[in-house]
C-alpha atoms as a PDB file:
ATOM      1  CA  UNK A   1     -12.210 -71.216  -1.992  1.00  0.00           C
ATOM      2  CA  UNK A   2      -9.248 -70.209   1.112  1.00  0.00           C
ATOM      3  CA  UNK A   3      -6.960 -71.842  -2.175  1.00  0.00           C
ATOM      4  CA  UNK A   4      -7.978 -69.800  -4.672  1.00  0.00           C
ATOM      5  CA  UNK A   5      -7.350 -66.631  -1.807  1.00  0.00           C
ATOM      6  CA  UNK A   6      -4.199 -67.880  -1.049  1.00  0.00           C
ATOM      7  CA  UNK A   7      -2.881 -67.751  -4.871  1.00  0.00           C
ATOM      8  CA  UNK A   8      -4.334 -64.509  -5.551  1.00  0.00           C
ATOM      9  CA  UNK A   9      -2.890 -62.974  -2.233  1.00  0.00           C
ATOM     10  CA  UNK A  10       0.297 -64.231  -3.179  1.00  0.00           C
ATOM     11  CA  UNK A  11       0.189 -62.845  -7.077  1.00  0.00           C
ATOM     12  CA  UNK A  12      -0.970 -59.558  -6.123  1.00  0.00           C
ATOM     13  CA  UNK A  13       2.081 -58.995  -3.666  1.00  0.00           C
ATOM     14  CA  UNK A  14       4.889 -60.387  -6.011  1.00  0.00           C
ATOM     15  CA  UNK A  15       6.803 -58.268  -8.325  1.00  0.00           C
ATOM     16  CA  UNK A  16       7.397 -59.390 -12.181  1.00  0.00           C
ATOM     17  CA  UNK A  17      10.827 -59.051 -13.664  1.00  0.00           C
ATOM     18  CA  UNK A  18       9.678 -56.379 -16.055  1.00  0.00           C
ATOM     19  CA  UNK A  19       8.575 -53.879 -13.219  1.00  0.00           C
ATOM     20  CA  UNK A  20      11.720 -54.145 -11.196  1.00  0.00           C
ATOM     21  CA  UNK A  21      13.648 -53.093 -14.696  1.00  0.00           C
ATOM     22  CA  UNK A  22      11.592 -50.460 -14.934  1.00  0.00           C
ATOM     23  CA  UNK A  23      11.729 -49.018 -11.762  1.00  0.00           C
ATOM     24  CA  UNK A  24      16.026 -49.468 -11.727  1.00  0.00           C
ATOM     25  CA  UNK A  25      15.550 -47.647 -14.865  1.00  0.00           C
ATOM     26  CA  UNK A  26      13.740 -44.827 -13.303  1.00  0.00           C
ATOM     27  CA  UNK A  27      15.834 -44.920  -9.938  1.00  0.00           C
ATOM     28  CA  UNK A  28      19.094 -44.811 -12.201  1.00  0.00           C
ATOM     29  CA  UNK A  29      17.716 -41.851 -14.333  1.00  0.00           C
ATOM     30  CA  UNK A  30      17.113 -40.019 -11.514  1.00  0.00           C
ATOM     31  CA  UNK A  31      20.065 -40.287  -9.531  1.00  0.00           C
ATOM     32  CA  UNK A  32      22.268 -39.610 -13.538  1.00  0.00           C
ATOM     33  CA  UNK A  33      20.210 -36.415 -13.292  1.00  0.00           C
ATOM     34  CA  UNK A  34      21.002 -35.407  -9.329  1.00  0.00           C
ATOM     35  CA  UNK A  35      24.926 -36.332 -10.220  1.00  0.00           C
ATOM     36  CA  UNK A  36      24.796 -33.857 -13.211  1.00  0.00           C
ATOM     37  CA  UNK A  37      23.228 -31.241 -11.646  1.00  0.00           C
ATOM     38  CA  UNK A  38      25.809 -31.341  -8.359  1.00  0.00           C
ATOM     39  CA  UNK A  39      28.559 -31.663 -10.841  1.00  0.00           C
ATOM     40  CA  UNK A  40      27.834 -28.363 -12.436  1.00  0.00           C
ATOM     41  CA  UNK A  41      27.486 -26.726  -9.213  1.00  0.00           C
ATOM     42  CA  UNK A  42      30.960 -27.521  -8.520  1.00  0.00           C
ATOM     43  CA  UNK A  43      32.344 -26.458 -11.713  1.00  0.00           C
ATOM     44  CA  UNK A  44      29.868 -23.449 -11.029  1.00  0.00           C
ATOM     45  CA  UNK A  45      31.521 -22.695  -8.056  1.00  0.00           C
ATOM     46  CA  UNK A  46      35.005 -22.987  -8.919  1.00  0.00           C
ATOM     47  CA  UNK A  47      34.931 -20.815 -11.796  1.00  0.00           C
ATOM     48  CA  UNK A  48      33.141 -18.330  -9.613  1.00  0.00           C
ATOM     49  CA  UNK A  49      35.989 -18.852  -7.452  1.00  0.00           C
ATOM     50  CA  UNK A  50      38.349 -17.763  -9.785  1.00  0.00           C
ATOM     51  CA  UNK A  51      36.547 -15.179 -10.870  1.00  0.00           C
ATOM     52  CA  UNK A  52      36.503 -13.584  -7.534  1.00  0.00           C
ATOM     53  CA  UNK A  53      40.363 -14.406  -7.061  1.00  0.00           C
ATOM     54  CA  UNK A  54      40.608 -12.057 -10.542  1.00  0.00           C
ATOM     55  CA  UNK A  55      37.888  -9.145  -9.267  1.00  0.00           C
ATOM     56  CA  UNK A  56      40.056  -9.125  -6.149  1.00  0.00           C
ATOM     57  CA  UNK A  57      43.399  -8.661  -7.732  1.00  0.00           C
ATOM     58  CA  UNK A  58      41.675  -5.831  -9.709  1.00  0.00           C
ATOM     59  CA  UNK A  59      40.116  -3.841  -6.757  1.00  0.00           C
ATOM     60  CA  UNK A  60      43.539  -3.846  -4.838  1.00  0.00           C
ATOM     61  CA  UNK A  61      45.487  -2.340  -7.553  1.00  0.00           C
ATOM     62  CA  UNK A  62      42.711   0.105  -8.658  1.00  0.00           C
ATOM     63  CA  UNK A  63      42.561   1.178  -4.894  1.00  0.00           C
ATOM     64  CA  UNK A  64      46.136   0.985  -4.401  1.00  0.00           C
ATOM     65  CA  UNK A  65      46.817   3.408  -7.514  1.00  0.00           C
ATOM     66  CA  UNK A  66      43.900   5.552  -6.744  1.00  0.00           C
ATOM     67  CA  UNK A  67      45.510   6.362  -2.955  1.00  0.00           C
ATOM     68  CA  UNK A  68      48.199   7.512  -4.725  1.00  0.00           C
ATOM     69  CA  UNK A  69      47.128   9.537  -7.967  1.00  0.00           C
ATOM     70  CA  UNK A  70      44.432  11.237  -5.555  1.00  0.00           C
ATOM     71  CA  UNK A  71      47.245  12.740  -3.424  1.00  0.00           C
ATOM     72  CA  UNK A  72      50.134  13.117  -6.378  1.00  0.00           C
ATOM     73  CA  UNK A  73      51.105  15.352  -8.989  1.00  0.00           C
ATOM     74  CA  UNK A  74      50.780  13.077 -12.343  1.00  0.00           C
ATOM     75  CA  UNK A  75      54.132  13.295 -14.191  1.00  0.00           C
ATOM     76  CA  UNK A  76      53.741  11.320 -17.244  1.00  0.00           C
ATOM     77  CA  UNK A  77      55.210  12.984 -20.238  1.00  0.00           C
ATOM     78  CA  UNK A  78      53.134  11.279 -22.788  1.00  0.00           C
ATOM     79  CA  UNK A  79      50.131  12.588 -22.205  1.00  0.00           C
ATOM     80  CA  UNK A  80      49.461  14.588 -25.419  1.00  0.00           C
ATOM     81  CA  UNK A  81      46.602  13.828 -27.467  1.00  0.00           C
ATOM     82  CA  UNK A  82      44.958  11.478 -24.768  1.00  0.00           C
ATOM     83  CA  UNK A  83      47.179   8.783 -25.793  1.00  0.00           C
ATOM     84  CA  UNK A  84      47.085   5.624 -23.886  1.00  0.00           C
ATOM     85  CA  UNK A  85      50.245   4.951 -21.965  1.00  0.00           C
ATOM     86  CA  UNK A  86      50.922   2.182 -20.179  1.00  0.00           C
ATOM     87  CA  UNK A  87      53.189   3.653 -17.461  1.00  0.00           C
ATOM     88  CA  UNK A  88      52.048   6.392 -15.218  1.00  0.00           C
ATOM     89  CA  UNK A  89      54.771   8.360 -13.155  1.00  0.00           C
ATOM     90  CA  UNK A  90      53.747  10.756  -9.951  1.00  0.00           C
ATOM     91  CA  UNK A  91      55.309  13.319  -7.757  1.00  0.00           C
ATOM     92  CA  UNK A  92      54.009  11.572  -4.128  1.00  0.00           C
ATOM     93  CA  UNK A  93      54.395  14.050  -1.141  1.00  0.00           C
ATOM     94  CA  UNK A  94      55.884  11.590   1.249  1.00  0.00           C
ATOM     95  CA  UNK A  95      57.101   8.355  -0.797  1.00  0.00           C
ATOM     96  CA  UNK A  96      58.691  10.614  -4.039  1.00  0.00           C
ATOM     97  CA  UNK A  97      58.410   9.361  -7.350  1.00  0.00           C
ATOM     98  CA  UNK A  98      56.384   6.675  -7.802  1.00  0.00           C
ATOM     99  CA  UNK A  99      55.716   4.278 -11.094  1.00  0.00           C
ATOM    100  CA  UNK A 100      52.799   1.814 -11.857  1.00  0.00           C
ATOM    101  CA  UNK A 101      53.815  -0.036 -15.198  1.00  0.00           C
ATOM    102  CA  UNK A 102      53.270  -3.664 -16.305  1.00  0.00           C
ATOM    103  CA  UNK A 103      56.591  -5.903 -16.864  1.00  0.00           C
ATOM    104  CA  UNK A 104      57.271  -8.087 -19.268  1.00  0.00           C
ATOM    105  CA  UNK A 105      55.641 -10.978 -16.841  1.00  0.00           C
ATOM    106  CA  UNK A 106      52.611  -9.739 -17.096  1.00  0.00           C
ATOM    107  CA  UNK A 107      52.374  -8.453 -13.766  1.00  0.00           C
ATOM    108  CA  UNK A 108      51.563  -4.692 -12.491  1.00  0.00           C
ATOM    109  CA  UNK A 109      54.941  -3.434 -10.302  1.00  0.00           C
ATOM    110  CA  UNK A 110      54.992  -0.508  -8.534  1.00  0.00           C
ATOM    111  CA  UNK A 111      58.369   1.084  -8.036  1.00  0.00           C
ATOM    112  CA  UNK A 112      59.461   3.922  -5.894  1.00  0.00           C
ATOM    113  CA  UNK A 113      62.055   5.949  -6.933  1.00  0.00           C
ATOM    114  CA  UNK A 114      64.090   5.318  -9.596  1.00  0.00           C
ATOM    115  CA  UNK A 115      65.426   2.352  -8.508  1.00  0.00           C
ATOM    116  CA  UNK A 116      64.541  -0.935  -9.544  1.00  0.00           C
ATOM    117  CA  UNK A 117      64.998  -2.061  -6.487  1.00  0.00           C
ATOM    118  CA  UNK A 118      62.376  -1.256  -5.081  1.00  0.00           C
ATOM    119  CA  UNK A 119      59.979  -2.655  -6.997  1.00  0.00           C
ATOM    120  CA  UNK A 120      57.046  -4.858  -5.573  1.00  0.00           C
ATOM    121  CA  UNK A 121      54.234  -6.554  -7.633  1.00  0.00           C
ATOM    122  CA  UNK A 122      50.786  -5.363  -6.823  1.00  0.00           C
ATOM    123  CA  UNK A 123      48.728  -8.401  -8.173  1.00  0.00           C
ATOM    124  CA  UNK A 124      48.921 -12.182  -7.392  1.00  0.00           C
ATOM    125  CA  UNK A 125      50.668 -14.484  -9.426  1.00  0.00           C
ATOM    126  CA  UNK A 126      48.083 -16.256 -10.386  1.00  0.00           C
ATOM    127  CA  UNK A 127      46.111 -13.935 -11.865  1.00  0.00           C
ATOM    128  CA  UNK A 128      47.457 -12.663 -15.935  1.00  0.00           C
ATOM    129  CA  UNK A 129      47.418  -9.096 -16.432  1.00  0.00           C
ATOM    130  CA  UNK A 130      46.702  -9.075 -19.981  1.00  0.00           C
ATOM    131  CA  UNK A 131      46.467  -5.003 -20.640  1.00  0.00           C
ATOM    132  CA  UNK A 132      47.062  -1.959 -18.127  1.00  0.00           C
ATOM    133  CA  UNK A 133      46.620   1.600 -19.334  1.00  0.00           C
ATOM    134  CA  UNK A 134      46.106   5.022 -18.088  1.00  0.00           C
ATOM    135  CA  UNK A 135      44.640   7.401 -20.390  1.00  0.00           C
ATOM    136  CA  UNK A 136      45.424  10.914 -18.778  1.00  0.00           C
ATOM    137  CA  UNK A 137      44.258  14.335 -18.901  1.00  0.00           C
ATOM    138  CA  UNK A 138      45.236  17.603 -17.489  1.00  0.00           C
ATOM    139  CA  UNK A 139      48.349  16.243 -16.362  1.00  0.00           C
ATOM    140  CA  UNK A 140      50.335  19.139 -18.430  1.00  0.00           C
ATOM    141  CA  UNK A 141      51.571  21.374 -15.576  1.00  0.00           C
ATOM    142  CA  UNK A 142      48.371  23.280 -15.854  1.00  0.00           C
ATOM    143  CA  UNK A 143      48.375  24.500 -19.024  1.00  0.00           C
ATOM    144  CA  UNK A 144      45.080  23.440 -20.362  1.00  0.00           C
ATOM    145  CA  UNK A 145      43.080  24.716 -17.007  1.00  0.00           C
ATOM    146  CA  UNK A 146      42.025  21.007 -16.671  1.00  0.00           C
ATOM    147  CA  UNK A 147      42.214  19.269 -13.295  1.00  0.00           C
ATOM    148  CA  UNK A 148      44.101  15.962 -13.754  1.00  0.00           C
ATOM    149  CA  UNK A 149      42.154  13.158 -14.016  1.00  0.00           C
ATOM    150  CA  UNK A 150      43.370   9.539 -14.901  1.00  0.00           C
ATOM    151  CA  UNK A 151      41.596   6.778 -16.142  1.00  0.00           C
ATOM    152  CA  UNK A 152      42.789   3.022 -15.399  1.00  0.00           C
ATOM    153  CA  UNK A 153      42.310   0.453 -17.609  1.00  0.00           C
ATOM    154  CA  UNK A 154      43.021  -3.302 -16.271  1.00  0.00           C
ATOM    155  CA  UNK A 155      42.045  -6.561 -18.313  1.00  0.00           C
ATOM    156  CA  UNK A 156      42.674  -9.537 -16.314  1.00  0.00           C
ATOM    157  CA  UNK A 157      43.079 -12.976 -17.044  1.00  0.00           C
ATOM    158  CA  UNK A 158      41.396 -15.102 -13.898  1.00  0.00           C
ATOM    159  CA  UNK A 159      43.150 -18.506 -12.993  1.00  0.00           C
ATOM    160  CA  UNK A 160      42.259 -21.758 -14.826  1.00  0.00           C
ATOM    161  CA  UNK A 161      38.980 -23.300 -12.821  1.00  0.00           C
ATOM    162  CA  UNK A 162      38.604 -27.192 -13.470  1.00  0.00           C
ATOM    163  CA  UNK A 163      41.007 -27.072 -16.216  1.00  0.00           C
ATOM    164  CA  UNK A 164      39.077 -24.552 -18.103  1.00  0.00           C
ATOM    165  CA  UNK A 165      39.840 -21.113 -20.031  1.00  0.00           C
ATOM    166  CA  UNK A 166      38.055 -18.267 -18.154  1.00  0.00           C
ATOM    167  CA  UNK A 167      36.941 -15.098 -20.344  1.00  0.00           C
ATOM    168  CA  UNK A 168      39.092 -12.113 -19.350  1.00  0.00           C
ATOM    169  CA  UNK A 169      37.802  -9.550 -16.915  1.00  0.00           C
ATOM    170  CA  UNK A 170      37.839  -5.588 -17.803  1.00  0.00           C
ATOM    171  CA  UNK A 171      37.957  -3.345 -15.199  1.00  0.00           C
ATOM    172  CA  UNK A 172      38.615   0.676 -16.084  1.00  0.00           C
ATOM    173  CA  UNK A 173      38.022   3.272 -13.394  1.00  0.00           C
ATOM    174  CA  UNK A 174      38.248   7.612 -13.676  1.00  0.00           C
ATOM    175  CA  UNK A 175      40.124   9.545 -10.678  1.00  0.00           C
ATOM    176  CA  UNK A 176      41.390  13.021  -9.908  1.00  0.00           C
ATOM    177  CA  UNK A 177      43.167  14.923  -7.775  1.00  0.00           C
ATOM    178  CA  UNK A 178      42.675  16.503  -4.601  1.00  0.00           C
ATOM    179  CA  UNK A 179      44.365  19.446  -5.157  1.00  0.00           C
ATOM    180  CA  UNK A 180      42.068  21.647  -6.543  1.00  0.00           C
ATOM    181  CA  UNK A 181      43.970  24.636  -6.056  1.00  0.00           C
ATOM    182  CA  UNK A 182      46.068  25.882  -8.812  1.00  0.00           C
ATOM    183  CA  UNK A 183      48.337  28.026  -6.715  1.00  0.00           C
ATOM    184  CA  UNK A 184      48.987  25.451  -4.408  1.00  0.00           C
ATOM    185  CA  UNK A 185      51.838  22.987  -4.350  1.00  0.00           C
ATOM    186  CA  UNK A 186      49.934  20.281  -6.594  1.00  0.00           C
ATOM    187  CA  UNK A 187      51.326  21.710  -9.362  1.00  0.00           C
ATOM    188  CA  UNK A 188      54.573  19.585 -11.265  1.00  0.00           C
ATOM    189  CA  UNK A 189      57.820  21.001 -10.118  1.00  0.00           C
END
């Protein structure tokens, strides 16, 4: 009889080869499944990343423009008919004529002046600007009664996260003036 305990004892606190497979099997599946899941995280996060590097880019130039279009007279000729244009030209009270335009780079300069150089780039070079447009209105010496307002149109291209393509990133914004007052000196000289 303490035999026959003994051998049962000892069977019932063994393992058999077919239940430590299945539990590696398990233990593997699991830990396949946590290693996925952190590994999009991380691809997650770095095309967030690069996203952000992109939204960035496009809030300093809209907010670098928008300084000076809110205190400028707008003196873009080609302005008829609400025509895109992709270079916007301003009378600035202190700094004098100053240009936003896209180059052949791809990249949004700002000069001031008419002289080349003093042109600086306004986005980061990592970052693709793939369209920049104003459309403009009222900017006709105050012939149409309109007060000038210009809307920017930016499409980005974000940096490559993890070797991948990222969708382009559209940003547009609508500004005006200050100068409200017709008689004042806000109007084009």
């Amino acid at each position: 009889m303490l035999n026959s305990k003994c051998k049962i004892s000892n069977f019932i606190l063994g393992l058999t080869l077919i239940e430590i497979l299945v539990s590696i099997t398990i233990f593997s599946t699991v830990i396949g499944i946590i290693t996925n899941i952190t590994l999009d995280m991380i691809r997650a996060e770095a095309i967030t990343a690069s996203n952000q590097v992109a939204l960035d880019n496009g809030r300093f130039i809209l907010q670098r423009i928008a300084k000076a279009v809110r205190v400028s007279v707008i003196k873009t000729s080609d302005v008829e008919n609400n025509i895109d244009s992709t270079i916007i030209k301003m009378d600035h009270p202190r700094r004098g004529t100053v240009e936003y335009f896209l180059d052949g780079d791809s990249r949004i300069v700002e000069r001031i002046g008419e002289d080349p150089a003093t042109d600086s780039f306004l986005d980061s070079s990592s970052v693709t600007v793939e369209t920049f447009k104003f459309n403009i209105k009222g900017a006709d010496d105050g012939l149409d009664y309109l007060q000038p307002q210009v809307t920017i149109i930016i499409k980005l291209k974000p940096p490559k996260a993890k070797n991948q393509e990222l969708p382009s990133i559209n940003i547009q914004t609508t500004l005006s003036q200050r100068c409200l007052d017709k008689s004042s000196s806000c109007q084009a000289i």
